[in-house]
C-alpha atoms as a PDB file:
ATOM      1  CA  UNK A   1      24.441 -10.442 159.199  1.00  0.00           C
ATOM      2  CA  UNK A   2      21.727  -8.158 158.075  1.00  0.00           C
ATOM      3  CA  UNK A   3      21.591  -4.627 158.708  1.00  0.00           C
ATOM      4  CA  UNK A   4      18.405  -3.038 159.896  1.00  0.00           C
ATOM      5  CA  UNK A   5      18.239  -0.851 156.177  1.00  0.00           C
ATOM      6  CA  UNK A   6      17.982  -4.924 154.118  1.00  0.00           C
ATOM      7  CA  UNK A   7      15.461  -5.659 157.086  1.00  0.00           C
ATOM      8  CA  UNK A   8      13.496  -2.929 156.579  1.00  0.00           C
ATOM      9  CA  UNK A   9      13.176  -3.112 152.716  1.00  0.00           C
ATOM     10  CA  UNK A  10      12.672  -7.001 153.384  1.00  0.00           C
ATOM     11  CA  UNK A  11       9.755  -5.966 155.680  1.00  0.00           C
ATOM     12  CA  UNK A  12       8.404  -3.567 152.997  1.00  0.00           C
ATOM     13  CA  UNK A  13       8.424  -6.184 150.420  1.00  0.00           C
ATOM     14  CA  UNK A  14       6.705  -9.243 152.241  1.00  0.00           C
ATOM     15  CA  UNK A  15       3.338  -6.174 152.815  1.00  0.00           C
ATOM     16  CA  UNK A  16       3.769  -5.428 149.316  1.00  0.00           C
ATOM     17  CA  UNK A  17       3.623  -9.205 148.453  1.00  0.00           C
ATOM     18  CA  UNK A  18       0.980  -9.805 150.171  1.00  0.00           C
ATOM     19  CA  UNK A  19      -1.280  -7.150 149.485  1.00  0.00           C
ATOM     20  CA  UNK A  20      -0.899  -7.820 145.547  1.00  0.00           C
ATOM     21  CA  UNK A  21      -2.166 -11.561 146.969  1.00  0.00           C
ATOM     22  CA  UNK A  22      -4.849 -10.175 148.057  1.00  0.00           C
ATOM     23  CA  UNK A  23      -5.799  -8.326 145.114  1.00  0.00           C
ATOM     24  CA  UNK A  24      -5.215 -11.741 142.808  1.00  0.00           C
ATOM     25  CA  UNK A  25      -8.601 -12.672 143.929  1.00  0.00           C
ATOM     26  CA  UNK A  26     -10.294  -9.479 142.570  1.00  0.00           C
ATOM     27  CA  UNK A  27     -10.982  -5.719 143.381  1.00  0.00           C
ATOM     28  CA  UNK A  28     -10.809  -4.606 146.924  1.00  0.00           C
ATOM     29  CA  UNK A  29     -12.016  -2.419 149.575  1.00  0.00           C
ATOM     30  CA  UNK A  30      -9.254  -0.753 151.675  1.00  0.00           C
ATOM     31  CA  UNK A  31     -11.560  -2.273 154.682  1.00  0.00           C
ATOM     32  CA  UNK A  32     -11.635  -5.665 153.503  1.00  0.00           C
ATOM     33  CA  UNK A  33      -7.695  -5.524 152.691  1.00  0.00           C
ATOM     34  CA  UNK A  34      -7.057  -3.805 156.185  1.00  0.00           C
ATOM     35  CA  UNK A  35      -8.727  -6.223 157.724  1.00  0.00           C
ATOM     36  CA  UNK A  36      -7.248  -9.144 155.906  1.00  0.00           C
ATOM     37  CA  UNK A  37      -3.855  -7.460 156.849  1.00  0.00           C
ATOM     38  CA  UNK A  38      -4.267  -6.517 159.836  1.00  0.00           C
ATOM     39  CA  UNK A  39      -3.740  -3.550 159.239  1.00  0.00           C
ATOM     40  CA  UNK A  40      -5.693   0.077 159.159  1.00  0.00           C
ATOM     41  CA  UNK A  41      -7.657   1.214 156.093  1.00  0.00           C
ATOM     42  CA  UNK A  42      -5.624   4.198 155.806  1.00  0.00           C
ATOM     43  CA  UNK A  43      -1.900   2.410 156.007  1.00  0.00           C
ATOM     44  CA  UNK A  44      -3.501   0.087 153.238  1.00  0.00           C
ATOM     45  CA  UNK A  45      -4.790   2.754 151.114  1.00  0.00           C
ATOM     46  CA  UNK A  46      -0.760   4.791 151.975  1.00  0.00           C
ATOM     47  CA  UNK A  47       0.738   1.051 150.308  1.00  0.00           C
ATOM     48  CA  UNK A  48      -1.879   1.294 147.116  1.00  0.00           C
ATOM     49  CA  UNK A  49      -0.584   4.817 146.502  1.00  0.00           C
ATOM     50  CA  UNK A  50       3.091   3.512 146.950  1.00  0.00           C
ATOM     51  CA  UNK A  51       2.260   0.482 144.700  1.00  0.00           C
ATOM     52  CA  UNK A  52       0.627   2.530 142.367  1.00  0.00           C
ATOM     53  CA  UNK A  53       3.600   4.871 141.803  1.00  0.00           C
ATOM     54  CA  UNK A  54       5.155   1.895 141.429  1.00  0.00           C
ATOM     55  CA  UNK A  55       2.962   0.272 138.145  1.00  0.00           C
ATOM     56  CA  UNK A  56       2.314  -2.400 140.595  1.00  0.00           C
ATOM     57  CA  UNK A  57      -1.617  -1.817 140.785  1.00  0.00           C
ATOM     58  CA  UNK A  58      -4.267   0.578 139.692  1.00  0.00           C
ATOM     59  CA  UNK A  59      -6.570   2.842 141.716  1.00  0.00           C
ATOM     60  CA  UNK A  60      -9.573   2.352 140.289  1.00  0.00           C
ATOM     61  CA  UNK A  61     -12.300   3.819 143.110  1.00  0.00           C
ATOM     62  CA  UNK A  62     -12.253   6.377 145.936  1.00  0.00           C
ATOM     63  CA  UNK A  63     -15.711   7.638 147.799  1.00  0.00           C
ATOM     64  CA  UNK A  64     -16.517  10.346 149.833  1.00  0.00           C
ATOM     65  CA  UNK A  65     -14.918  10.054 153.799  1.00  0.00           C
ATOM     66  CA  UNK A  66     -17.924   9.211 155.852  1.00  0.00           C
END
């Protein structure tokens, strides 16, 4: 039986895998990975900080909000 804490961190860790999927293929928008997600730009651009902290990826852009 799994308690909802291993869920959780399972949960995390399936997004995590497969937003670095996403990124095999190249450099990224946080639109195009939101929307390849399903998920909004700004919960995508929350995991790149988190994976970044991590070593997991690098930040390499940011633009002005619009």
């Amino acid at each position: 039986m799994h308690d909802a804490t291993t869920i959780e961190v399972g949960w995390w860790s399936e997004i995590d895998e497969q937003l670095i999927a996403c990124l095999r293929s190249g450099p990224q928008s946080t639109q195009d990975l939101a929307w390849k997600l399903g998920m909004s730009p700004t919960a995508v651009t929350s995991l790149l900080s988190m994976l970044a902290v991590e070593g997991k990826v690098h930040i390499t852009g940011a633009e002005l909000a619009k």
